[in-house]
PDB file of N, CA and C in Angstrom:
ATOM      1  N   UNK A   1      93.902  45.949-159.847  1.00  0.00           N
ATOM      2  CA  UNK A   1      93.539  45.409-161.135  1.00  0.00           C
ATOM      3  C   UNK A   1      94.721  45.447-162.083  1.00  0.00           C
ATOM      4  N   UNK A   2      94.835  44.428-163.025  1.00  0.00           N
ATOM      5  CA  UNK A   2      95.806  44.568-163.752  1.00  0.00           C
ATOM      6  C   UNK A   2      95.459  45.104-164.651  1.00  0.00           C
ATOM      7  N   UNK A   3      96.716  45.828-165.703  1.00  0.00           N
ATOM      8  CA  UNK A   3      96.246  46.074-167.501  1.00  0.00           C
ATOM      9  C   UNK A   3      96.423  45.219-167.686  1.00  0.00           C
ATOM     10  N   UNK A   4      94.998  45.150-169.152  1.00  0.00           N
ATOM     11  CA  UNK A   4      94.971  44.484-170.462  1.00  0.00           C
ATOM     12  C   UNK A   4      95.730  44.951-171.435  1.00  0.00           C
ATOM     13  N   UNK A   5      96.444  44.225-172.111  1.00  0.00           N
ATOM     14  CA  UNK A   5      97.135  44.849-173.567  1.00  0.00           C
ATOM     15  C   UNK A   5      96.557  43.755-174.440  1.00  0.00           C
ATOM     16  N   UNK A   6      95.780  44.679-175.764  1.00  0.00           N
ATOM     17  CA  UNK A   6      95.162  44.097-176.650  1.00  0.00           C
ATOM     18  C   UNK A   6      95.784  44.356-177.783  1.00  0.00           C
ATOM     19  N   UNK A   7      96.085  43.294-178.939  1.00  0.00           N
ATOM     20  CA  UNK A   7      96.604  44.234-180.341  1.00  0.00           C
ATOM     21  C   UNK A   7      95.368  43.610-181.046  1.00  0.00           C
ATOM     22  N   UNK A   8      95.353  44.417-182.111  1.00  0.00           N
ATOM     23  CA  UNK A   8      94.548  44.647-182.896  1.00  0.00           C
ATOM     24  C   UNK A   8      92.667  44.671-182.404  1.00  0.00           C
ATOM     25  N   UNK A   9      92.545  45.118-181.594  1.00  0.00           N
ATOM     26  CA  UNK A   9      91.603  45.835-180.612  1.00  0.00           C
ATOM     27  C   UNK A   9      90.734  46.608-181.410  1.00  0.00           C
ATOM     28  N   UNK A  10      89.641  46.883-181.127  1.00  0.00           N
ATOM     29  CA  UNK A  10      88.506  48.014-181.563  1.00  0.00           C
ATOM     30  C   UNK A  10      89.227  49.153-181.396  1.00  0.00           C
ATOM     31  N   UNK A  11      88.957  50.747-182.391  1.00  0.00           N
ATOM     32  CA  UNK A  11      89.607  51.566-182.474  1.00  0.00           C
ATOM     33  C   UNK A  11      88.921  52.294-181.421  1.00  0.00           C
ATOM     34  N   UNK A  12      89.277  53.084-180.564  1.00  0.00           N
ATOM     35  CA  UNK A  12      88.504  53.834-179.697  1.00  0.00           C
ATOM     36  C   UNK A  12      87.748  55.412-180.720  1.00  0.00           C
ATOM     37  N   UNK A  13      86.600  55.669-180.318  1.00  0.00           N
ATOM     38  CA  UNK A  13      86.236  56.984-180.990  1.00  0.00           C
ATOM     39  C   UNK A  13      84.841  56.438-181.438  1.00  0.00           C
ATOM     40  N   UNK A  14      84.052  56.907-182.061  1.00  0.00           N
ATOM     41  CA  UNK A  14      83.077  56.928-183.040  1.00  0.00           C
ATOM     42  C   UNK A  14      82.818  58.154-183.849  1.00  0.00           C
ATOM     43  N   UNK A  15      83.833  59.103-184.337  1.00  0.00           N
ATOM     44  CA  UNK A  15      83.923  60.212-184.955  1.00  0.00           C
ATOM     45  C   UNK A  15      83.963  59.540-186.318  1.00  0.00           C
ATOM     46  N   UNK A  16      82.851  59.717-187.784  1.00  0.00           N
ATOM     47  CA  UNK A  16      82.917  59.163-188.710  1.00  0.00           C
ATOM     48  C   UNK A  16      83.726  59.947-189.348  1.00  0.00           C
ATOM     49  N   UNK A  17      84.436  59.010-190.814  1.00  0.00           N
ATOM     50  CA  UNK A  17      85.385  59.347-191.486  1.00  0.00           C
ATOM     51  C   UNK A  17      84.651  59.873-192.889  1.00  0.00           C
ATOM     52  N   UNK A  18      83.230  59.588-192.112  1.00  0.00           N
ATOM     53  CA  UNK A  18      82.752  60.296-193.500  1.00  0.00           C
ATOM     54  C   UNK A  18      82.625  61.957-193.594  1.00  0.00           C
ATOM     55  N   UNK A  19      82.850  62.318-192.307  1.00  0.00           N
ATOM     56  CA  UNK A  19      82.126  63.395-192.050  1.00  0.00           C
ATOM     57  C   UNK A  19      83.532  64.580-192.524  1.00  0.00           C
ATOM     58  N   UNK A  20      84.627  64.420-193.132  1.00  0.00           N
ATOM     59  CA  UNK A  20      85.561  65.536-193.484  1.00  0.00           C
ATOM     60  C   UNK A  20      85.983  64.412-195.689  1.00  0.00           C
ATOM     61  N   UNK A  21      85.030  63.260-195.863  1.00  0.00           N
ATOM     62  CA  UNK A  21      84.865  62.948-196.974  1.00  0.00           C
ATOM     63  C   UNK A  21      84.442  63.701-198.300  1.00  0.00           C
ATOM     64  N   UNK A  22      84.814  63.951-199.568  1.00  0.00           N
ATOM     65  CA  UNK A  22      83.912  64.552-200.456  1.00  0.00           C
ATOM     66  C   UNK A  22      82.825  63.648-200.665  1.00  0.00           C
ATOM     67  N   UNK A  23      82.936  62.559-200.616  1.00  0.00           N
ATOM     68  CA  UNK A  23      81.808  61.831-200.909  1.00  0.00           C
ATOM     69  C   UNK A  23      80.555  61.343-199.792  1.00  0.00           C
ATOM     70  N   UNK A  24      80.836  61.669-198.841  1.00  0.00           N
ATOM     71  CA  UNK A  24      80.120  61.543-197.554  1.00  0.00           C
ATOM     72  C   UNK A  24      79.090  62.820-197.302  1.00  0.00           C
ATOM     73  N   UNK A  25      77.472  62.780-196.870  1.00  0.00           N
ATOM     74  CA  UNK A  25      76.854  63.578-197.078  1.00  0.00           C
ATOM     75  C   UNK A  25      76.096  63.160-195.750  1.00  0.00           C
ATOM     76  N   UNK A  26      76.137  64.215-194.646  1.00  0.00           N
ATOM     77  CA  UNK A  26      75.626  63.922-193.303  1.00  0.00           C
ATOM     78  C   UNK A  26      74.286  64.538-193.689  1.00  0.00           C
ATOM     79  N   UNK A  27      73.265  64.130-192.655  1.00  0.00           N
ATOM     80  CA  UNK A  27      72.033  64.309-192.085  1.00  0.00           C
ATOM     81  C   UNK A  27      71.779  64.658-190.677  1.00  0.00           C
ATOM     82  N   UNK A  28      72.092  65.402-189.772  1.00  0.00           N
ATOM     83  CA  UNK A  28      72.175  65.313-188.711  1.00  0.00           C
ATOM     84  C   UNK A  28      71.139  66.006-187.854  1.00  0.00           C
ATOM     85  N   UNK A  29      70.360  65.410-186.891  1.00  0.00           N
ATOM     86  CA  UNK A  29      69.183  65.540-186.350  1.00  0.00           C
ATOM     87  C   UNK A  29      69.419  66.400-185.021  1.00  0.00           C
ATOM     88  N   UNK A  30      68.287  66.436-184.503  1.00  0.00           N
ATOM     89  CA  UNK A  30      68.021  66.697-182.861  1.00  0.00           C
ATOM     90  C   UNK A  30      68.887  66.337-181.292  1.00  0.00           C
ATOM     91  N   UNK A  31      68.707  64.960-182.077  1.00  0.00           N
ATOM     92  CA  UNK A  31      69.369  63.962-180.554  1.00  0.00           C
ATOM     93  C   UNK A  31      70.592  63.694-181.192  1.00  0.00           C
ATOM     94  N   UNK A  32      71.539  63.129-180.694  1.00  0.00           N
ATOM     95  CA  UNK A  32      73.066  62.474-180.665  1.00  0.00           C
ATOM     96  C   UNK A  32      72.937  61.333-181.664  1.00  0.00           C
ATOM     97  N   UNK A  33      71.663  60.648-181.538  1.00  0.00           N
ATOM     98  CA  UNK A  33      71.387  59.637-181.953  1.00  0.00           C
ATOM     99  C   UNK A  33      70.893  59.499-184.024  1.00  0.00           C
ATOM    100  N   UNK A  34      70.257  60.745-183.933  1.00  0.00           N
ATOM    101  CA  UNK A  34      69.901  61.132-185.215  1.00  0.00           C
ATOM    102  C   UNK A  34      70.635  61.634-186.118  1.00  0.00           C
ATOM    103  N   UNK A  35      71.537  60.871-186.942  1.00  0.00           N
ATOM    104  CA  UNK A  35      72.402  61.075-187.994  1.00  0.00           C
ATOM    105  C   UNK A  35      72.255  59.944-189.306  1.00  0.00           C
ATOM    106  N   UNK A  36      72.205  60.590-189.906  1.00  0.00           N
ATOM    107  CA  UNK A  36      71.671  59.990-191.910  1.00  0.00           C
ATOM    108  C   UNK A  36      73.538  60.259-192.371  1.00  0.00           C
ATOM    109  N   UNK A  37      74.396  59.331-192.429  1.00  0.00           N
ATOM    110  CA  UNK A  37      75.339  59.271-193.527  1.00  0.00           C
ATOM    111  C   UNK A  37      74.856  58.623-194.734  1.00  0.00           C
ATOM    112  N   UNK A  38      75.307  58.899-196.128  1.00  0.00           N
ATOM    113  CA  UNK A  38      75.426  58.629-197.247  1.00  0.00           C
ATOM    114  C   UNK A  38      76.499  58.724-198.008  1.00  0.00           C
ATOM    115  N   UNK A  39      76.684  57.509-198.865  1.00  0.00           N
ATOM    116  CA  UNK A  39      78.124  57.380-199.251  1.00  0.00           C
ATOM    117  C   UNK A  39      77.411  57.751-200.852  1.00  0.00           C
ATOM    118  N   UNK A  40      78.205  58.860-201.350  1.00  0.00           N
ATOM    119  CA  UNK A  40      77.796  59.323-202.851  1.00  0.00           C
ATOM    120  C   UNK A  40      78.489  58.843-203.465  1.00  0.00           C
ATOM    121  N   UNK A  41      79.603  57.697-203.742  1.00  0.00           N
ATOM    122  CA  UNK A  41      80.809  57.371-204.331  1.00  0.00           C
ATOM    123  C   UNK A  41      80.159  56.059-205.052  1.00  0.00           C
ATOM    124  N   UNK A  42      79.295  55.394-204.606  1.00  0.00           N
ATOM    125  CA  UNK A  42      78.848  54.181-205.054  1.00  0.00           C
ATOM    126  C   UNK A  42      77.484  54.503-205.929  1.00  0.00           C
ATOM    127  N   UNK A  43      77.205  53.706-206.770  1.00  0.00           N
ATOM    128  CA  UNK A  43      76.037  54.017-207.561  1.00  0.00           C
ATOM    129  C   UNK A  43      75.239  52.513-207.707  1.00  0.00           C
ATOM    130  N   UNK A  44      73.895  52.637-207.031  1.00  0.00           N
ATOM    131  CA  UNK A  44      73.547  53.706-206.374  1.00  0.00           C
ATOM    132  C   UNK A  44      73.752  54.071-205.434  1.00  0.00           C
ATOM    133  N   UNK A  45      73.881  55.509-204.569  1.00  0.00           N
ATOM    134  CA  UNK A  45      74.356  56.045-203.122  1.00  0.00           C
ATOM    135  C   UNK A  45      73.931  54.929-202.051  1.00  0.00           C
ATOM    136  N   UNK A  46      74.539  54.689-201.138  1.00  0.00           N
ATOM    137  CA  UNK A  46      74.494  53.709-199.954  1.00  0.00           C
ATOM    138  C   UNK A  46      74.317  54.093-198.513  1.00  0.00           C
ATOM    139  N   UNK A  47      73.797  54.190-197.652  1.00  0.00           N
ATOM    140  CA  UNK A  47      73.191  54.987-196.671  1.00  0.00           C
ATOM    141  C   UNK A  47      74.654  53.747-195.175  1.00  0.00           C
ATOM    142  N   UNK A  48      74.968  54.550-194.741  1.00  0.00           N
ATOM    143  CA  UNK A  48      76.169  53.757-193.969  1.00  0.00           C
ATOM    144  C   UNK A  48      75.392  53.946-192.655  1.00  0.00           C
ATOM    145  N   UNK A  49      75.296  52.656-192.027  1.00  0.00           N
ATOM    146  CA  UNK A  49      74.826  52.560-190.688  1.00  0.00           C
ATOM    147  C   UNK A  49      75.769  52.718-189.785  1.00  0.00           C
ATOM    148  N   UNK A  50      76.748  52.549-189.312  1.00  0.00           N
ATOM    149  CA  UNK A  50      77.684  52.894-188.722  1.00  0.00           C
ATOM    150  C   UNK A  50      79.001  53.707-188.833  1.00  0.00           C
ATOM    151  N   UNK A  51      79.438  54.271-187.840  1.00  0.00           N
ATOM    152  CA  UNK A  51      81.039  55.249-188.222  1.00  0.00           C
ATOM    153  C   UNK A  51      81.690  54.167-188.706  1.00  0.00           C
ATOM    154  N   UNK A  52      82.471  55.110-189.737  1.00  0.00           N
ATOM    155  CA  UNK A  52      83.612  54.240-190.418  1.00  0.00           C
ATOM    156  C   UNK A  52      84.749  54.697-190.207  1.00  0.00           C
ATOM    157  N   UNK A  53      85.886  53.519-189.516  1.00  0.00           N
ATOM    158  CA  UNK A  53      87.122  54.149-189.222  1.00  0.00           C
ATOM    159  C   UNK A  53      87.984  54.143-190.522  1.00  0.00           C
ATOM    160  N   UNK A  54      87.928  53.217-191.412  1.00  0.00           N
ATOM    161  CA  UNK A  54      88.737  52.933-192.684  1.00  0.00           C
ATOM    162  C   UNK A  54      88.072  52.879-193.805  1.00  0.00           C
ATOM    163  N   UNK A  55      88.374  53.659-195.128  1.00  0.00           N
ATOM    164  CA  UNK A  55      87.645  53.986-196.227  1.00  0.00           C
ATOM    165  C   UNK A  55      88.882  53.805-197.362  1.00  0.00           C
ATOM    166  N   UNK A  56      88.779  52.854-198.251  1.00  0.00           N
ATOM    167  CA  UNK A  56      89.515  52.943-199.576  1.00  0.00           C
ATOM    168  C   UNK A  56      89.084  53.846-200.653  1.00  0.00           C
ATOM    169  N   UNK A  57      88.160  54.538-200.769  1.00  0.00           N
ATOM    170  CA  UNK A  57      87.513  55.682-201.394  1.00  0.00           C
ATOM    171  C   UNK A  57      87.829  57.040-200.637  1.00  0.00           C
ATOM    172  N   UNK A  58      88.582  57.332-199.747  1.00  0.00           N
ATOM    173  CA  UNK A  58      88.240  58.581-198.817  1.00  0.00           C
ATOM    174  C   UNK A  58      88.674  59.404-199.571  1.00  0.00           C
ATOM    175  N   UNK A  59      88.513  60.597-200.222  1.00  0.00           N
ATOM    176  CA  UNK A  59      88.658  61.630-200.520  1.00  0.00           C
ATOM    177  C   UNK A  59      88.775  63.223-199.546  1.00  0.00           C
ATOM    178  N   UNK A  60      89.830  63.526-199.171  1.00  0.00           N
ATOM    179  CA  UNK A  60      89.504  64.814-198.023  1.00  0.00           C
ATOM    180  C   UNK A  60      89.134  65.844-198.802  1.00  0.00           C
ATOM    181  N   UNK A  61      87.896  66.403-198.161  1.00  0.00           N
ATOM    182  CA  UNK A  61      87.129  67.189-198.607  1.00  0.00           C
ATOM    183  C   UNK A  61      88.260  69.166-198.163  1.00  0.00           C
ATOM    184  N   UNK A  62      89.115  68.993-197.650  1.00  0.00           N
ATOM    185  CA  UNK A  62      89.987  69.898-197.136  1.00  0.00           C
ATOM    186  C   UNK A  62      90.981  69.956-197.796  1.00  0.00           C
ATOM    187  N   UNK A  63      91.111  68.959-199.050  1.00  0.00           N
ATOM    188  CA  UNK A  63      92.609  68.975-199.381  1.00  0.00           C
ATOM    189  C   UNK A  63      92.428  70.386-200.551  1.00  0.00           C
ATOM    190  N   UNK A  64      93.672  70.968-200.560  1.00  0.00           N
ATOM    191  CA  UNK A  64      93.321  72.264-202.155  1.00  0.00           C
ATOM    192  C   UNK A  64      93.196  71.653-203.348  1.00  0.00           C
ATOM    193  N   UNK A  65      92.200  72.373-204.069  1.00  0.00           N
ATOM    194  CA  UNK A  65      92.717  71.347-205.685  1.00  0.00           C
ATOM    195  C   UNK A  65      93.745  72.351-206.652  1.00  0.00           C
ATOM    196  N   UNK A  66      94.049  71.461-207.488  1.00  0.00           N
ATOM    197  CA  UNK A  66      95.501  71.970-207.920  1.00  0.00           C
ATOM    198  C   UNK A  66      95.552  73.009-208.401  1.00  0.00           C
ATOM    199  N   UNK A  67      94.023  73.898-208.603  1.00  0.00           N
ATOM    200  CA  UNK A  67      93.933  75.513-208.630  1.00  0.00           C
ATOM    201  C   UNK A  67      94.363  76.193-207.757  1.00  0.00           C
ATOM    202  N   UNK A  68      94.170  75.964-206.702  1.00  0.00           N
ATOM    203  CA  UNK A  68      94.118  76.554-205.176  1.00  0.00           C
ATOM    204  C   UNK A  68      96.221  76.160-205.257  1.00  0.00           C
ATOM    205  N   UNK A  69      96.618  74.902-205.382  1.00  0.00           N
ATOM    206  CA  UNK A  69      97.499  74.655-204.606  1.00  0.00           C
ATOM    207  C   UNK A  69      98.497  75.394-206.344  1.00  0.00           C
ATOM    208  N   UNK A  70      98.351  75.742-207.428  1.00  0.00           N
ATOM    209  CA  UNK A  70      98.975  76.795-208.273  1.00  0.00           C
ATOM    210  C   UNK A  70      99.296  78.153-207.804  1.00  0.00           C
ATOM    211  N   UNK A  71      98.124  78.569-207.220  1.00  0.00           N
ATOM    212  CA  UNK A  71      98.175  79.824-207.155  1.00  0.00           C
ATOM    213  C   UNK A  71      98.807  79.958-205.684  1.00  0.00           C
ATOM    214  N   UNK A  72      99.174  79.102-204.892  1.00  0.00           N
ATOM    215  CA  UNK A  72      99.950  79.296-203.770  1.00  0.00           C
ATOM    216  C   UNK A  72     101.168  79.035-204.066  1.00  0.00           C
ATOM    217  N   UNK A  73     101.918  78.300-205.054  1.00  0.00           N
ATOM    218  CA  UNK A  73     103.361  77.878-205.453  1.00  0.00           C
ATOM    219  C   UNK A  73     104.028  79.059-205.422  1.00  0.00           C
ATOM    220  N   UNK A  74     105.232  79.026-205.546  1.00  0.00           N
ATOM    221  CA  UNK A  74     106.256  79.740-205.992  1.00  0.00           C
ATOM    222  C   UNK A  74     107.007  79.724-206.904  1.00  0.00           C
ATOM    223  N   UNK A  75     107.322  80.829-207.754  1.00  0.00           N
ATOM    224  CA  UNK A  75     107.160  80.531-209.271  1.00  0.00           C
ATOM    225  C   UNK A  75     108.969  80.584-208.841  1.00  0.00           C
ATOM    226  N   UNK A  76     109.792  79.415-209.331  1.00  0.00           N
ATOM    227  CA  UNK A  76     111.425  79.438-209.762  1.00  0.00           C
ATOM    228  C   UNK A  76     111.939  79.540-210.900  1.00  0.00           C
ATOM    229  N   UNK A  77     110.966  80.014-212.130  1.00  0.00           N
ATOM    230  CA  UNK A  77     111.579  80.377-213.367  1.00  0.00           C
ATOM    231  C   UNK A  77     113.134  80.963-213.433  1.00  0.00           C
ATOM    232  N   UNK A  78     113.719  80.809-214.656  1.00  0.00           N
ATOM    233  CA  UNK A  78     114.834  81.540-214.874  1.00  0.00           C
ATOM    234  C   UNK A  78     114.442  83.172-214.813  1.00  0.00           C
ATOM    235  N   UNK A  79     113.441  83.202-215.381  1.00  0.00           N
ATOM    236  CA  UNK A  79     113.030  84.897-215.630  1.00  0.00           C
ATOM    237  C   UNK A  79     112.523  85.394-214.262  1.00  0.00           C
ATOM    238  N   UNK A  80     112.118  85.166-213.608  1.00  0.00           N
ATOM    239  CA  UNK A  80     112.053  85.614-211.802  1.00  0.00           C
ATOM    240  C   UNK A  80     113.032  85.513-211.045  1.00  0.00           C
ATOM    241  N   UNK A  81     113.936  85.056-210.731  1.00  0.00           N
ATOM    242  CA  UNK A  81     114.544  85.001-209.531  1.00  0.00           C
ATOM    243  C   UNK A  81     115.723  85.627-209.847  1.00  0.00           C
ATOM    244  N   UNK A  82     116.444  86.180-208.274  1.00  0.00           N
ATOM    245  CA  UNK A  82     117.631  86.714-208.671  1.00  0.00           C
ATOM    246  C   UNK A  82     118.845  86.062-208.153  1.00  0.00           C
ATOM    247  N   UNK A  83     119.852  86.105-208.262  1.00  0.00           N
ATOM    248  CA  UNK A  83     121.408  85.379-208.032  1.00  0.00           C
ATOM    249  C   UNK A  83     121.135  85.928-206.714  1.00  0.00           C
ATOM    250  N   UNK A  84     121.298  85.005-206.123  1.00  0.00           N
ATOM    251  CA  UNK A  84     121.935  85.116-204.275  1.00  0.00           C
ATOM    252  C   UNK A  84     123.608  85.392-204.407  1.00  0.00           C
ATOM    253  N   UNK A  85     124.053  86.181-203.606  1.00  0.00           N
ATOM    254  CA  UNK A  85     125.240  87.040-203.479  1.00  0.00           C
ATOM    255  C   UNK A  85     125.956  86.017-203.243  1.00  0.00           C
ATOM    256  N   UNK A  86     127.427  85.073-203.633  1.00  0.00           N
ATOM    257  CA  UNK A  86     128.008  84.561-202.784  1.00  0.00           C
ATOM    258  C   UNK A  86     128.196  82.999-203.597  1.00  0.00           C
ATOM    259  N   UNK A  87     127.174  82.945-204.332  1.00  0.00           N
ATOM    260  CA  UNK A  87     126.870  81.692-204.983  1.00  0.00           C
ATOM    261  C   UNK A  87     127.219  81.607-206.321  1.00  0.00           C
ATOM    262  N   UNK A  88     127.395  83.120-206.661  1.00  0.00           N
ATOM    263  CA  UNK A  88     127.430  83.456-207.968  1.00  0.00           C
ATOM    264  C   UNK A  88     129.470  83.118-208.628  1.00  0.00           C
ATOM    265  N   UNK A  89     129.319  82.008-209.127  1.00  0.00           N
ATOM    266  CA  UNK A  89     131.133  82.062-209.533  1.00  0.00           C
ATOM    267  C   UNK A  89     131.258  81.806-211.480  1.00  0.00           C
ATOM    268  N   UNK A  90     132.304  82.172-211.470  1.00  0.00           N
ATOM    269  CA  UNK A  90     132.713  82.477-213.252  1.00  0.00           C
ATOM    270  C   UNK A  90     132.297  80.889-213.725  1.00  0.00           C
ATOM    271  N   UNK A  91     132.520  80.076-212.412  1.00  0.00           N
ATOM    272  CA  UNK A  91     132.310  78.470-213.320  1.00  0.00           C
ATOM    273  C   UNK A  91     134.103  77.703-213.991  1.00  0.00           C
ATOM    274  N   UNK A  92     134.827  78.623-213.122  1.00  0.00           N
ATOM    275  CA  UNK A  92     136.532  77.972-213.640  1.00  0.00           C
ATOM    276  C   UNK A  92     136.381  77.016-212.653  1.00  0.00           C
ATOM    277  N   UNK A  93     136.516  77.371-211.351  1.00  0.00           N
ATOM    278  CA  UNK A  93     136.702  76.252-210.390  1.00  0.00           C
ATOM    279  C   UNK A  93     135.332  76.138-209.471  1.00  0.00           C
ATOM    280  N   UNK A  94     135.824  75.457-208.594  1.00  0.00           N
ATOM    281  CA  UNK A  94     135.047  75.164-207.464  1.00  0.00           C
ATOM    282  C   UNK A  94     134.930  75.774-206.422  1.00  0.00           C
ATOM    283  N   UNK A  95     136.514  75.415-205.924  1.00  0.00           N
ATOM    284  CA  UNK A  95     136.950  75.648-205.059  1.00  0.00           C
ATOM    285  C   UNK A  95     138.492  75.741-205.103  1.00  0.00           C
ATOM    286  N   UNK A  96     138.943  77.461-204.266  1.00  0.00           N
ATOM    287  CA  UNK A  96     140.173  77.478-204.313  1.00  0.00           C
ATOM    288  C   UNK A  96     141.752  76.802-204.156  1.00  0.00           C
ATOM    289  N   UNK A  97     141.281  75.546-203.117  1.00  0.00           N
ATOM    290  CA  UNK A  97     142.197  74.916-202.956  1.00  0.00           C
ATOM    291  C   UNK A  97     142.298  73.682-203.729  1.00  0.00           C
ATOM    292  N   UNK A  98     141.400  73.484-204.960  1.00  0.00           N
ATOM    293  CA  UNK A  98     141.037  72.522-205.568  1.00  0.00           C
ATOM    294  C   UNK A  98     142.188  72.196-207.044  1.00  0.00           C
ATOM    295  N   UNK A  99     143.210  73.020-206.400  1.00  0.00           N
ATOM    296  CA  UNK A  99     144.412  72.827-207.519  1.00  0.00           C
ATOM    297  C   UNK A  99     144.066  72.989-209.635  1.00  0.00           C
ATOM    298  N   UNK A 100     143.294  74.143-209.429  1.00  0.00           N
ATOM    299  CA  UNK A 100     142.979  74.710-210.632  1.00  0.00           C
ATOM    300  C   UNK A 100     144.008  75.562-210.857  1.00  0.00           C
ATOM    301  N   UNK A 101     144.524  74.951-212.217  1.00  0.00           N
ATOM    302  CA  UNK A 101     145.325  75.752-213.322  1.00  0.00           C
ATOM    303  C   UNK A 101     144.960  77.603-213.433  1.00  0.00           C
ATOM    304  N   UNK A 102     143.778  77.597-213.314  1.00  0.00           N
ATOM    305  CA  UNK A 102     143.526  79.044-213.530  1.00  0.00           C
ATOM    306  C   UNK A 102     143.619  79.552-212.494  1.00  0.00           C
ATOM    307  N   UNK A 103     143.482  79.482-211.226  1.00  0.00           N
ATOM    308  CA  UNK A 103     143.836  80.155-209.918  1.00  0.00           C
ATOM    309  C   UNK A 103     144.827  80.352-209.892  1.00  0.00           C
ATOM    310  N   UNK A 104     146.374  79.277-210.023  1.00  0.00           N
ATOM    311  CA  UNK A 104     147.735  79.929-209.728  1.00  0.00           C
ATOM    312  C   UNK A 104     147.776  80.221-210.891  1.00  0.00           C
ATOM    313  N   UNK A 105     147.993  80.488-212.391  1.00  0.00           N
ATOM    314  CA  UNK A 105     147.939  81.667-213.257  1.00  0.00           C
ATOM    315  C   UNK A 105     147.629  82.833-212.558  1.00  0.00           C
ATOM    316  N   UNK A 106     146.432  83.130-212.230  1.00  0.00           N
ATOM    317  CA  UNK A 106     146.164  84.335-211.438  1.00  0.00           C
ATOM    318  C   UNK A 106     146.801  84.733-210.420  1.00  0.00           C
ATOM    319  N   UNK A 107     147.062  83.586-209.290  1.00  0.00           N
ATOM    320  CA  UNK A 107     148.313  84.072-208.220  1.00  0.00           C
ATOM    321  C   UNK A 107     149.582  84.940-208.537  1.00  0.00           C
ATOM    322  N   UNK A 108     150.193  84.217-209.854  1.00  0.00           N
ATOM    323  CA  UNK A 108     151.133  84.420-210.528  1.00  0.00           C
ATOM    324  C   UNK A 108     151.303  86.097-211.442  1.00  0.00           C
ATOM    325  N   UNK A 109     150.116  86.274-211.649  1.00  0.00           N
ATOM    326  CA  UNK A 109     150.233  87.602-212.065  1.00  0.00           C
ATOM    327  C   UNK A 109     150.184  88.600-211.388  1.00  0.00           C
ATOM    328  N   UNK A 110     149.465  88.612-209.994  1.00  0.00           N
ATOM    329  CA  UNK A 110     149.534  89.663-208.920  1.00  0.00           C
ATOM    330  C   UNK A 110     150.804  89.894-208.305  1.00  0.00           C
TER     331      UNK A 110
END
């Protein structure tokens, strides 16, 4: 048998996209067959007969909200952090071979 190559083809799966949605509200029964989605985003709520692979409303119900994702940051204030060893320079030059006036002054006096 040969392959088929299809583009733009049916998506394989039937895992709904409502089901990790904030606005998506499952019902789920006994059998495989018995599942109630509802889309809470529309007014009035809309009862979705089939999985949905693509949603312009999707909201992830997993994402942190910006309470959650504050209190995980890391604070880089001036008043917290300390000088890393190595990084720390007077601010004359750059770099030594960078033909600064103030380096050979200094050569010059040692």
């Amino acid at each position: 048998m040969a392959k088929l190559k299809l583009k733009n083809g049916t998506p394989v799966g039937n895992e709904h996209l409502c089901r990790s949605c904030v606005h998506g509200q499952f019902t789920i029964g006994y059998r495989e067959t018995d599942v109630l989605v509802v889309c809470t985003n529309s007014s009035p709520a809309r009862q979705i007969p089939f999985p949905v692979y693509e949603c312009t409303e999707y909201w992830d119900r997993y994402r942190p909200s910006w309470d959650q994702m504050a209190k995980l940051a890391l604070d880089f204030s001036d008043g917290h952090r300390r000088p890393v060893q190595g990084f720390r320079g007077n601010g004359a030059c750059v770099a030594a071979d960078s033909g600064c006036e103030e380096n050979e002054e200094a050569a010059r006096l040692r």
